[in-house]
PDB file of N, CA and C in Angstrom:
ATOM      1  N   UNK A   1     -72.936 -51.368  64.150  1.00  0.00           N
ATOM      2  CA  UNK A   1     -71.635 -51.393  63.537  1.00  0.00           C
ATOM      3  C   UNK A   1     -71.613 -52.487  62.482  1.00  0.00           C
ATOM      4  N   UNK A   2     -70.852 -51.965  61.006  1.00  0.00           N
ATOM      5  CA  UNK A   2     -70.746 -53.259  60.311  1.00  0.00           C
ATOM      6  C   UNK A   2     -70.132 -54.268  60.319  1.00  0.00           C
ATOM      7  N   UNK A   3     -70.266 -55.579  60.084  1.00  0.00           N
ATOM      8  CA  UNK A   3     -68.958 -56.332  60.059  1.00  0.00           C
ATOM      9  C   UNK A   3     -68.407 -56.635  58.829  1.00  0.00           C
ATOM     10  N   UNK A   4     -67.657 -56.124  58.630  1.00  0.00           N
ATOM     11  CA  UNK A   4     -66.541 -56.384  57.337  1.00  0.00           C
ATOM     12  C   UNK A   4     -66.255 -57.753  57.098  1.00  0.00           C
ATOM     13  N   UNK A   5     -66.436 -58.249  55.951  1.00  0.00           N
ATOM     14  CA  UNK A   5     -66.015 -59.328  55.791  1.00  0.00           C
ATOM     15  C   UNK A   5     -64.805 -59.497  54.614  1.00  0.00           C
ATOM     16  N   UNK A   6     -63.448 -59.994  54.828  1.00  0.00           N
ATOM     17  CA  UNK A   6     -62.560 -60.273  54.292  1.00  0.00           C
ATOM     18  C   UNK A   6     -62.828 -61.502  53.239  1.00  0.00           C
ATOM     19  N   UNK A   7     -62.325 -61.555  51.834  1.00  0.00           N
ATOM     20  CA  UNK A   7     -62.003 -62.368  51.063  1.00  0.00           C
ATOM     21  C   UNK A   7     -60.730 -63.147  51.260  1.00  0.00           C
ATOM     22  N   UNK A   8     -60.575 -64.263  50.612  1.00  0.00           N
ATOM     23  CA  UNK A   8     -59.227 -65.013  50.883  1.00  0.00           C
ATOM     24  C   UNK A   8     -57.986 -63.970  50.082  1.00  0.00           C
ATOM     25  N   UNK A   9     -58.105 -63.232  49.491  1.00  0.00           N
ATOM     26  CA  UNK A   9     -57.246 -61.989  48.650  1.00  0.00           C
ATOM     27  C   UNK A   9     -57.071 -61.213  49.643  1.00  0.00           C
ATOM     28  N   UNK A  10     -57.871 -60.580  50.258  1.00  0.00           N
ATOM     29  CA  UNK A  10     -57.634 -59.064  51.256  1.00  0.00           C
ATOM     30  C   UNK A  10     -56.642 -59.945  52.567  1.00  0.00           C
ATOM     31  N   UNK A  11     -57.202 -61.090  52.902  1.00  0.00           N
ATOM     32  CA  UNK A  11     -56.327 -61.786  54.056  1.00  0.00           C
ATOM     33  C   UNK A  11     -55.395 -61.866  53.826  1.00  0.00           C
ATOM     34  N   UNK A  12     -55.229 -62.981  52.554  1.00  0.00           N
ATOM     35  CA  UNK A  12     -53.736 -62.855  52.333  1.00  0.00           C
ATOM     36  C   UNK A  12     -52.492 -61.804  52.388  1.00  0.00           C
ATOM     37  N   UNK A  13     -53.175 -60.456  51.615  1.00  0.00           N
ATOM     38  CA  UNK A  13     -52.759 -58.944  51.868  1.00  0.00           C
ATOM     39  C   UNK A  13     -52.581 -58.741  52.918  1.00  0.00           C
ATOM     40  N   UNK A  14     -53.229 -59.281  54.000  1.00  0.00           N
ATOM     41  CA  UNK A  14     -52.722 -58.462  55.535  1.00  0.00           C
ATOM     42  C   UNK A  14     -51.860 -59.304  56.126  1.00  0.00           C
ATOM     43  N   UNK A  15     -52.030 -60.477  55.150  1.00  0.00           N
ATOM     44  CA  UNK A  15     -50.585 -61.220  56.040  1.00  0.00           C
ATOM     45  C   UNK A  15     -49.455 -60.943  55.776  1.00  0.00           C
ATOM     46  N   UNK A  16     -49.518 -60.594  54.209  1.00  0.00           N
ATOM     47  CA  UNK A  16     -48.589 -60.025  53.956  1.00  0.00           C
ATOM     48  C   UNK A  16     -47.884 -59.241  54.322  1.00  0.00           C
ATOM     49  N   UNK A  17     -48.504 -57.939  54.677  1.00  0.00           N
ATOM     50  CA  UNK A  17     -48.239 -56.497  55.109  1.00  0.00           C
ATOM     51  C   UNK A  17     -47.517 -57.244  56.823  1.00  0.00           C
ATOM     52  N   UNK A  18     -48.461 -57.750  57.433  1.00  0.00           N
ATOM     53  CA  UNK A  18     -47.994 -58.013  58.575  1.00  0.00           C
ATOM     54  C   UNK A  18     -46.348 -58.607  58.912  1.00  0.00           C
ATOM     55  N   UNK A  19     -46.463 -59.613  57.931  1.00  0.00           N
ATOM     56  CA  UNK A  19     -45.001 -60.569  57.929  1.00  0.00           C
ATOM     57  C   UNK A  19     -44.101 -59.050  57.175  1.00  0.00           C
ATOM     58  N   UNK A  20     -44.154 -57.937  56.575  1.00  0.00           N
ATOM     59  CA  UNK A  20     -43.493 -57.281  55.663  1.00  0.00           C
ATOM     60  C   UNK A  20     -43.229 -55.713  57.069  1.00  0.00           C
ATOM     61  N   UNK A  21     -43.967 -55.803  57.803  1.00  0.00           N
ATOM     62  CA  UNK A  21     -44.100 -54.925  59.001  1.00  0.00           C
ATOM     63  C   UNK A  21     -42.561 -55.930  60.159  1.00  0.00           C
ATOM     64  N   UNK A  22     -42.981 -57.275  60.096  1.00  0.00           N
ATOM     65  CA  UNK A  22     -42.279 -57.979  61.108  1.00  0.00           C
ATOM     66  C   UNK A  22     -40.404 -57.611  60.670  1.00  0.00           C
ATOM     67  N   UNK A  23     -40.840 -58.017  59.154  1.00  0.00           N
ATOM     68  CA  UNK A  23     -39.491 -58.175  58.797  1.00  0.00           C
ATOM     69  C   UNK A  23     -38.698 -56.525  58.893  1.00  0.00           C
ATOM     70  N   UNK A  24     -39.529 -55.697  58.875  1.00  0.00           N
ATOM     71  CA  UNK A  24     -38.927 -54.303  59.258  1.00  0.00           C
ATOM     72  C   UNK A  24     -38.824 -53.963  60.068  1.00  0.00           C
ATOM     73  N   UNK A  25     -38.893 -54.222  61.314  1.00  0.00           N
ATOM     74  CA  UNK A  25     -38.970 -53.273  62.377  1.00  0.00           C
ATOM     75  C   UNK A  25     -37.365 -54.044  63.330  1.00  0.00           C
ATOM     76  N   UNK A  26     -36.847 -53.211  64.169  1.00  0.00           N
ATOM     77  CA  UNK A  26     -35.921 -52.690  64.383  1.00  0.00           C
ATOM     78  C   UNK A  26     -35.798 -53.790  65.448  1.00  0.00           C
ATOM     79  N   UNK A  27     -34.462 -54.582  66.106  1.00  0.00           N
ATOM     80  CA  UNK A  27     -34.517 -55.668  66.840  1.00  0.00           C
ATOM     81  C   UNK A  27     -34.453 -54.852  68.181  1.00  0.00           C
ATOM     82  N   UNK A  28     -35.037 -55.400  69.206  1.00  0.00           N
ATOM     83  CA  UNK A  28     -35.478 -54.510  70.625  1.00  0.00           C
ATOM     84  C   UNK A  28     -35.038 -55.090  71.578  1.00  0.00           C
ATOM     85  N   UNK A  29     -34.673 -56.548  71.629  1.00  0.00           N
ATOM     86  CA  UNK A  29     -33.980 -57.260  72.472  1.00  0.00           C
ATOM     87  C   UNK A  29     -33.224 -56.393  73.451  1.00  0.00           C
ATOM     88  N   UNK A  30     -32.041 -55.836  72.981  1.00  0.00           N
ATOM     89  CA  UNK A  30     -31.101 -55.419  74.184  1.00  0.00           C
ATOM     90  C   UNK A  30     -31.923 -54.859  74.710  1.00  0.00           C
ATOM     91  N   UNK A  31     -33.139 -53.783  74.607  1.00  0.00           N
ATOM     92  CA  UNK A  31     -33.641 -52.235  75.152  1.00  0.00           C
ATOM     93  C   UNK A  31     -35.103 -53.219  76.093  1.00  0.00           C
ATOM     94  N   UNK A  32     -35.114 -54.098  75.416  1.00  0.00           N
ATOM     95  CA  UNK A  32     -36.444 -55.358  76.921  1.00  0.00           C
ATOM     96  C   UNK A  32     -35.571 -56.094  77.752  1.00  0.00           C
ATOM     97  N   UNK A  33     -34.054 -56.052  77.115  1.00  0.00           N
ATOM     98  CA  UNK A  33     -33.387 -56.966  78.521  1.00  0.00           C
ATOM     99  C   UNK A  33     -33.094 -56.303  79.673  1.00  0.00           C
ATOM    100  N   UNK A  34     -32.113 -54.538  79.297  1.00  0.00           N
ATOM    101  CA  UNK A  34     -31.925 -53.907  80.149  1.00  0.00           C
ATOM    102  C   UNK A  34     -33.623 -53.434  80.864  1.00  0.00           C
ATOM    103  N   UNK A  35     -34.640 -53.199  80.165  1.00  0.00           N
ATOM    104  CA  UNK A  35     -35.728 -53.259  81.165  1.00  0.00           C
ATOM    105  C   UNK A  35     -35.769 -53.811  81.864  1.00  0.00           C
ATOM    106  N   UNK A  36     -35.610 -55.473  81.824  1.00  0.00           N
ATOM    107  CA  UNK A  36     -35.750 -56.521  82.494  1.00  0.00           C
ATOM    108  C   UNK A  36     -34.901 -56.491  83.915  1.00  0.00           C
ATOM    109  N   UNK A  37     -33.878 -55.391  83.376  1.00  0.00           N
ATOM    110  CA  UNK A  37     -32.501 -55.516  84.809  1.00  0.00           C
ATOM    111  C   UNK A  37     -33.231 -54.896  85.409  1.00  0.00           C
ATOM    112  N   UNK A  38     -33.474 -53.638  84.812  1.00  0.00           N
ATOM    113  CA  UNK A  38     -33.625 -52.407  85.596  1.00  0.00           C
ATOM    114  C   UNK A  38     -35.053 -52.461  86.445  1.00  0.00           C
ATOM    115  N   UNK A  39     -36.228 -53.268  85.761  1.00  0.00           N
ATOM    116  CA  UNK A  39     -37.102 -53.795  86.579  1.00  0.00           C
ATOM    117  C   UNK A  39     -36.899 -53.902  88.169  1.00  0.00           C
ATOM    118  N   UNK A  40     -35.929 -55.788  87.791  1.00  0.00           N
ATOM    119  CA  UNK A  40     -35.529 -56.199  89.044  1.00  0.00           C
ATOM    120  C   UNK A  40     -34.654 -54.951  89.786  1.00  0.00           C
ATOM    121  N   UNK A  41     -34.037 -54.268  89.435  1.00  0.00           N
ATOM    122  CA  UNK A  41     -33.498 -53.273  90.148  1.00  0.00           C
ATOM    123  C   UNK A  41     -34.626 -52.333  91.451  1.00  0.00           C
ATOM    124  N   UNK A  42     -35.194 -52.066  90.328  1.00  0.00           N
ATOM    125  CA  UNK A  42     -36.337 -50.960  90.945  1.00  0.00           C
ATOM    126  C   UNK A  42     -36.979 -51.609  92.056  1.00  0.00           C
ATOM    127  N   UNK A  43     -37.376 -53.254  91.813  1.00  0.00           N
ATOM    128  CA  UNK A  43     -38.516 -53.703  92.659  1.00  0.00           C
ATOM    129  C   UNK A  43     -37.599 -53.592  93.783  1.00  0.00           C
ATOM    130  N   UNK A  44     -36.695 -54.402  93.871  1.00  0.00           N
ATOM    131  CA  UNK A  44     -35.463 -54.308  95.215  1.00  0.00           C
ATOM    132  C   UNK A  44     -35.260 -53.166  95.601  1.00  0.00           C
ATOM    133  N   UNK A  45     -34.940 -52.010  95.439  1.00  0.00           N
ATOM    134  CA  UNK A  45     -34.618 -50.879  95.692  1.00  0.00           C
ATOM    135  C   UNK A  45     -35.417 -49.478  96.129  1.00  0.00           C
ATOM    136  N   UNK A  46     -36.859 -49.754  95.106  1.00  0.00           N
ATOM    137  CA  UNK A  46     -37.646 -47.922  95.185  1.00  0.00           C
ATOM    138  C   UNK A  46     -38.813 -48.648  95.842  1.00  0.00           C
ATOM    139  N   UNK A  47     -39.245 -50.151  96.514  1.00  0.00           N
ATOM    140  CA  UNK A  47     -40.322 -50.236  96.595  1.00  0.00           C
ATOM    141  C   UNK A  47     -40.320 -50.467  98.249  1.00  0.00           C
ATOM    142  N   UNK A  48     -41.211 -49.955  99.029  1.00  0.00           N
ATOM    143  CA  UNK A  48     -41.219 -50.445 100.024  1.00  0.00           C
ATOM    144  C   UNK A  48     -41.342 -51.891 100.572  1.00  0.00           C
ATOM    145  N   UNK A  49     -41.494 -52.373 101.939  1.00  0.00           N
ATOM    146  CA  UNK A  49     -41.387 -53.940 102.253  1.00  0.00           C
ATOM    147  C   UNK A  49     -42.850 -54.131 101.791  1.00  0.00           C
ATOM    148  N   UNK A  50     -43.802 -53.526 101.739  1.00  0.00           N
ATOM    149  CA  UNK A  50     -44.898 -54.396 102.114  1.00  0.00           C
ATOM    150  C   UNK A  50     -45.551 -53.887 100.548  1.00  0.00           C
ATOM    151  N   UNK A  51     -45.129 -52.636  99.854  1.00  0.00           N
ATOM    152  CA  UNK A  51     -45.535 -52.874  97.784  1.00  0.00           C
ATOM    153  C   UNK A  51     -44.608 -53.869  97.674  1.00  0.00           C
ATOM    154  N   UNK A  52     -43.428 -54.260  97.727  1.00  0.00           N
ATOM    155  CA  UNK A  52     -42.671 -55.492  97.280  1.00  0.00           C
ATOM    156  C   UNK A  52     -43.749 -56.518  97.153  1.00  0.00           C
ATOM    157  N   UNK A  53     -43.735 -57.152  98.205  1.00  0.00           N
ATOM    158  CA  UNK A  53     -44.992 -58.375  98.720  1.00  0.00           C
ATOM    159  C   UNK A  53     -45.987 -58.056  98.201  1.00  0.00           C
ATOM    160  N   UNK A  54     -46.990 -56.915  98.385  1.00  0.00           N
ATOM    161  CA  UNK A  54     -48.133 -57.102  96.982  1.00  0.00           C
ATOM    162  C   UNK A  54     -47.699 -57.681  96.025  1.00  0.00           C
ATOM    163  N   UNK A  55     -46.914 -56.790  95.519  1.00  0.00           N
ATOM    164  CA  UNK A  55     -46.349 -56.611  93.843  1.00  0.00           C
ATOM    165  C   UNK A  55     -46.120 -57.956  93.299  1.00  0.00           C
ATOM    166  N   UNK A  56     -45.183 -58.685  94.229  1.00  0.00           N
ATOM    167  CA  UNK A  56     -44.947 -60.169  94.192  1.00  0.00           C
ATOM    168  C   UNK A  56     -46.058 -61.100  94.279  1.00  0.00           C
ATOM    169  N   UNK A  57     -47.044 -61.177  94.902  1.00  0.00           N
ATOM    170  CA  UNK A  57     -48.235 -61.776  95.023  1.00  0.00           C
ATOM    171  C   UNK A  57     -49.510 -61.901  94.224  1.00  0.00           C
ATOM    172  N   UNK A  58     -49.289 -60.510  93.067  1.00  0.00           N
ATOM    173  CA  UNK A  58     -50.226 -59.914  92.591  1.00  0.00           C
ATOM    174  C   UNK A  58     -49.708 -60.585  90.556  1.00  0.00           C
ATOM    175  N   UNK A  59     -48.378 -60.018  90.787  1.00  0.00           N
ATOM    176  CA  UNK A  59     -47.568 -60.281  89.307  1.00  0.00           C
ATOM    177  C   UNK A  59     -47.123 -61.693  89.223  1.00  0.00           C
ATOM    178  N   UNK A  60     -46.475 -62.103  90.298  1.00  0.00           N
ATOM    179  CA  UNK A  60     -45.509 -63.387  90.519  1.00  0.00           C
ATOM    180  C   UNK A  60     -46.343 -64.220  90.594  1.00  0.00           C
ATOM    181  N   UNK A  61     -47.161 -63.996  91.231  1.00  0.00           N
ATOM    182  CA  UNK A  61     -47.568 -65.050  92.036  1.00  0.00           C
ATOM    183  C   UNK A  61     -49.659 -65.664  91.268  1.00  0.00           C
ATOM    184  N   UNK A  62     -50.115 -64.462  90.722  1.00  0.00           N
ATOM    185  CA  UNK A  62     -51.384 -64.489  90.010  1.00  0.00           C
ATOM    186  C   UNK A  62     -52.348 -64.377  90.907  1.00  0.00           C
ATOM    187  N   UNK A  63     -52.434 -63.578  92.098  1.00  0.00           N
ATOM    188  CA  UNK A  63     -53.387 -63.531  93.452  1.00  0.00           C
ATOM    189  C   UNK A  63     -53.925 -62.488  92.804  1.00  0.00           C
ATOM    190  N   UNK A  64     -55.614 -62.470  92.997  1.00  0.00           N
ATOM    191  CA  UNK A  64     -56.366 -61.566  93.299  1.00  0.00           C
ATOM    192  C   UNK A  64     -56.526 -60.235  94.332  1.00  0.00           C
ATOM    193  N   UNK A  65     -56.851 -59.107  94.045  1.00  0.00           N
ATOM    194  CA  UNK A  65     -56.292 -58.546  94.998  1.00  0.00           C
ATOM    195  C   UNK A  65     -57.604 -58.788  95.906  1.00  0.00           C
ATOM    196  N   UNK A  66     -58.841 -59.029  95.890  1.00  0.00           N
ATOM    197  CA  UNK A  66     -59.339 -59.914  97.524  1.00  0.00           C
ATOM    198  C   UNK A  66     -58.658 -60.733  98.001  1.00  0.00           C
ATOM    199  N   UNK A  67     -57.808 -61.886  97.218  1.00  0.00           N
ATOM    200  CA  UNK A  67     -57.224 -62.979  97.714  1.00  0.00           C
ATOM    201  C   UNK A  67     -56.295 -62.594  98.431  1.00  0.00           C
ATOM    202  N   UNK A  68     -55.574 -61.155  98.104  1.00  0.00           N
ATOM    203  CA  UNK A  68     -54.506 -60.718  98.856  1.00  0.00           C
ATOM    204  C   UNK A  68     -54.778 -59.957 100.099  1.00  0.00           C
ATOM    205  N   UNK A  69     -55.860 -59.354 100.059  1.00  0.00           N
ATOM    206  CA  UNK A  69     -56.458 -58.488 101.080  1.00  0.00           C
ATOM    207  C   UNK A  69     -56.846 -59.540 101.784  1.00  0.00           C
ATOM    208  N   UNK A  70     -57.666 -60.509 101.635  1.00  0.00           N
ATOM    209  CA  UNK A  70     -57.862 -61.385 102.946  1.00  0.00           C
ATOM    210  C   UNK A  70     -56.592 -62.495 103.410  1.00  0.00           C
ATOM    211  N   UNK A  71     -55.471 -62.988 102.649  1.00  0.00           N
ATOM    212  CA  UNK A  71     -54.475 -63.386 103.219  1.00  0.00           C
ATOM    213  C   UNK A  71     -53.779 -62.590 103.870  1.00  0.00           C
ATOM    214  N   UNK A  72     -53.718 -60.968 103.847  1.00  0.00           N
ATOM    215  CA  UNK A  72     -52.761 -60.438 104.748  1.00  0.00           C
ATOM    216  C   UNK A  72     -53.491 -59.540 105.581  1.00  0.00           C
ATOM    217  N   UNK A  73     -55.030 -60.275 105.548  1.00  0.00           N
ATOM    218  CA  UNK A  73     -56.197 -59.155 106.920  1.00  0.00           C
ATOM    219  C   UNK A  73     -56.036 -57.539 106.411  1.00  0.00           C
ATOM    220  N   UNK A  74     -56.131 -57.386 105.320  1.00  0.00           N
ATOM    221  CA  UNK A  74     -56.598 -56.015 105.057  1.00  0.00           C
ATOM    222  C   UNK A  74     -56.958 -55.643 103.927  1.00  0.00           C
ATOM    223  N   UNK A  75     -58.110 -54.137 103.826  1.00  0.00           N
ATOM    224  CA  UNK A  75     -58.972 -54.005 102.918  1.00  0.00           C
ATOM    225  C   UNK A  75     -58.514 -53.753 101.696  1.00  0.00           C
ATOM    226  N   UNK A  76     -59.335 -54.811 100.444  1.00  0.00           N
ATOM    227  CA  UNK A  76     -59.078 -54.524  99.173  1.00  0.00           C
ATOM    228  C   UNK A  76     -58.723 -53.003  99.059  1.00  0.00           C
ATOM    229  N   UNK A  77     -59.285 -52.212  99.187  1.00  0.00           N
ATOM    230  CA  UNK A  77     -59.013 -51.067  98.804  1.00  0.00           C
ATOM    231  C   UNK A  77     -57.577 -50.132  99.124  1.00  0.00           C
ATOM    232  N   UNK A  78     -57.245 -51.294 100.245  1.00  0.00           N
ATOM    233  CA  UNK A  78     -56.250 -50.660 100.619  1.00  0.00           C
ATOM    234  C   UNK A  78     -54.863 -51.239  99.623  1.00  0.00           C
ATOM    235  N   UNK A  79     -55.110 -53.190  99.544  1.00  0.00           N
ATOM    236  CA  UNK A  79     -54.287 -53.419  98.597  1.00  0.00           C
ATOM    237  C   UNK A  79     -54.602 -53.235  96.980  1.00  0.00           C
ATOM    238  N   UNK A  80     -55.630 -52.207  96.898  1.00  0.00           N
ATOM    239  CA  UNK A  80     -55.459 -51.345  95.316  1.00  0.00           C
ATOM    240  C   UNK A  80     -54.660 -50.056  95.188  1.00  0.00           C
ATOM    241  N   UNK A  81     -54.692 -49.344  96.443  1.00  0.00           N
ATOM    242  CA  UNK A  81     -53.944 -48.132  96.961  1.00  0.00           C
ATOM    243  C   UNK A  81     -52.211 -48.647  96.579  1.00  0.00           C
ATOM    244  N   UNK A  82     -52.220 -49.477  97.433  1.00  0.00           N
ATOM    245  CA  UNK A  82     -50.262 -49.945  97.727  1.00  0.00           C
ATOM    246  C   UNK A  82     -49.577 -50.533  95.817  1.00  0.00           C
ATOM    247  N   UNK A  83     -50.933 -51.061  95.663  1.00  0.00           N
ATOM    248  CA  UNK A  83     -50.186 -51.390  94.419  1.00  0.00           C
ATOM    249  C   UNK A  83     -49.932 -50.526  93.038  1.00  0.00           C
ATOM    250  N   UNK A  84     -51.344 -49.293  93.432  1.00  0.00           N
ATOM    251  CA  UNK A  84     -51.104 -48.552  92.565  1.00  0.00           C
ATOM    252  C   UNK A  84     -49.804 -47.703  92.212  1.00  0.00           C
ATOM    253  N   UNK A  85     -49.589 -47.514  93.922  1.00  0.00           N
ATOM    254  CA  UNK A  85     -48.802 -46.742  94.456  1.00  0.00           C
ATOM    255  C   UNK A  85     -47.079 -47.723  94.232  1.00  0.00           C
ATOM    256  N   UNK A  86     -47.288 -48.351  94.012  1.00  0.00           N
ATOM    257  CA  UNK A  86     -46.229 -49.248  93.568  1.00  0.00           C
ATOM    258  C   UNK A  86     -45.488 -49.124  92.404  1.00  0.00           C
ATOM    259  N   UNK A  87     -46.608 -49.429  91.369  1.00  0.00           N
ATOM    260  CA  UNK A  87     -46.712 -49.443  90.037  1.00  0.00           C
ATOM    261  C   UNK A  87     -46.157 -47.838  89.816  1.00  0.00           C
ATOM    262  N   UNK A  88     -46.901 -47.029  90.078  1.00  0.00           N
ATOM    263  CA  UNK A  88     -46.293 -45.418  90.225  1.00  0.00           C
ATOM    264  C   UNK A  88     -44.729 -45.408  90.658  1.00  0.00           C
ATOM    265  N   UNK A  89     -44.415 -45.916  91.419  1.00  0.00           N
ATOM    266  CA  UNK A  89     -42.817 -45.452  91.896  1.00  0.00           C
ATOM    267  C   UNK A  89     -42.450 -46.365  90.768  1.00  0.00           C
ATOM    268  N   UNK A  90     -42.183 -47.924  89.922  1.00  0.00           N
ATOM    269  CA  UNK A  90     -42.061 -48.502  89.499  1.00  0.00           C
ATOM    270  C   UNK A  90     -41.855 -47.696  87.845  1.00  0.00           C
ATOM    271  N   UNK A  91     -43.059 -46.701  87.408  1.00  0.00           N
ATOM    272  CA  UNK A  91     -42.963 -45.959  86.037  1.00  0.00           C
ATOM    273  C   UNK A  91     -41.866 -45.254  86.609  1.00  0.00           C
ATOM    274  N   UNK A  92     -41.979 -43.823  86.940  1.00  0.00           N
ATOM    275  CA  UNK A  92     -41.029 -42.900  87.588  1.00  0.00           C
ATOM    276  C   UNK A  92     -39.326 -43.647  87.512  1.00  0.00           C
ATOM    277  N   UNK A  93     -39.138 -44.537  87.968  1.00  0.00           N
ATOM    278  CA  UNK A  93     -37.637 -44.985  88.009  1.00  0.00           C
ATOM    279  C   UNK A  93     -37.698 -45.127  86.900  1.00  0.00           C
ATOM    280  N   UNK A  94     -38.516 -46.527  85.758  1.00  0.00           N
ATOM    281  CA  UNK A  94     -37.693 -46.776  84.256  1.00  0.00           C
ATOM    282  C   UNK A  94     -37.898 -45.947  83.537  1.00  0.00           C
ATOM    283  N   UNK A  95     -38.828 -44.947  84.380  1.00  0.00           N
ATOM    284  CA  UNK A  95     -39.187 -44.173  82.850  1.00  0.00           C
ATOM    285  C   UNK A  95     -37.182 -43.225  82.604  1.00  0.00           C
ATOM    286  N   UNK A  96     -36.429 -43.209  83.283  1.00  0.00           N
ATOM    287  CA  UNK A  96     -35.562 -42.480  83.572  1.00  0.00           C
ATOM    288  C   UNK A  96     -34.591 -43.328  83.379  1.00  0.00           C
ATOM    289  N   UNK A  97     -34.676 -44.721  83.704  1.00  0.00           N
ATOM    290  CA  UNK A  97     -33.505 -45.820  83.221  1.00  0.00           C
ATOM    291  C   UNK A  97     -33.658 -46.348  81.748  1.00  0.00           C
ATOM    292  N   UNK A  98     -34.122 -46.083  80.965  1.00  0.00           N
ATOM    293  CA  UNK A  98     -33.899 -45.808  79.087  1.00  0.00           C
ATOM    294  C   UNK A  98     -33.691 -45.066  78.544  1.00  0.00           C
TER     295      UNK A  98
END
């Protein structure tokens, strides 16, 4: 593969474009805050007791999922299952709350 090499002209151009991309695009705030509710909604509500506690351990918290499988005596594979399975009920609700 080649590597392209940029001049101080072509850079400048993409900063440009970039800062000219920033200044256009559409403010998103409200539509990441109500995510943000509806998040916390979902985790409280569609997730079972024990995807909660992954989920929390895994996102919140920055645990490995061995680290989690051997703090709560059971197999990685199983806490890749629960969380997937988490994450799945987790799309399914917001995809429907926007």
């Amino acid at each position: 593969m080649r590597n392209i090499l940029f001049d101080n002209r072509s850079s400048e151009h993409l900063g440009d474009m970039a800062m000219w991309a920033r200044s256009q695009a559409e403010d998103n705030s409200e539509q990441l805050a109500r995510l943000r509710r509806n998040l916390r909604k979902a985790r409280e509500q569609e997730l079972t007791t024990r995807q909660r506690e992954m989920v929390s351990l895994y996102y919140d918290q920055g645990m490995t999922i061995p680290q989690i499988a051997e703090q709560l005596g059971l197999n990685r594979s199983t806490v890749s299952r629960t969380l997937r399975r988490a994450r799945e009920r987790l799309y399914r609700f917001l995809q429907y709350s926007l």
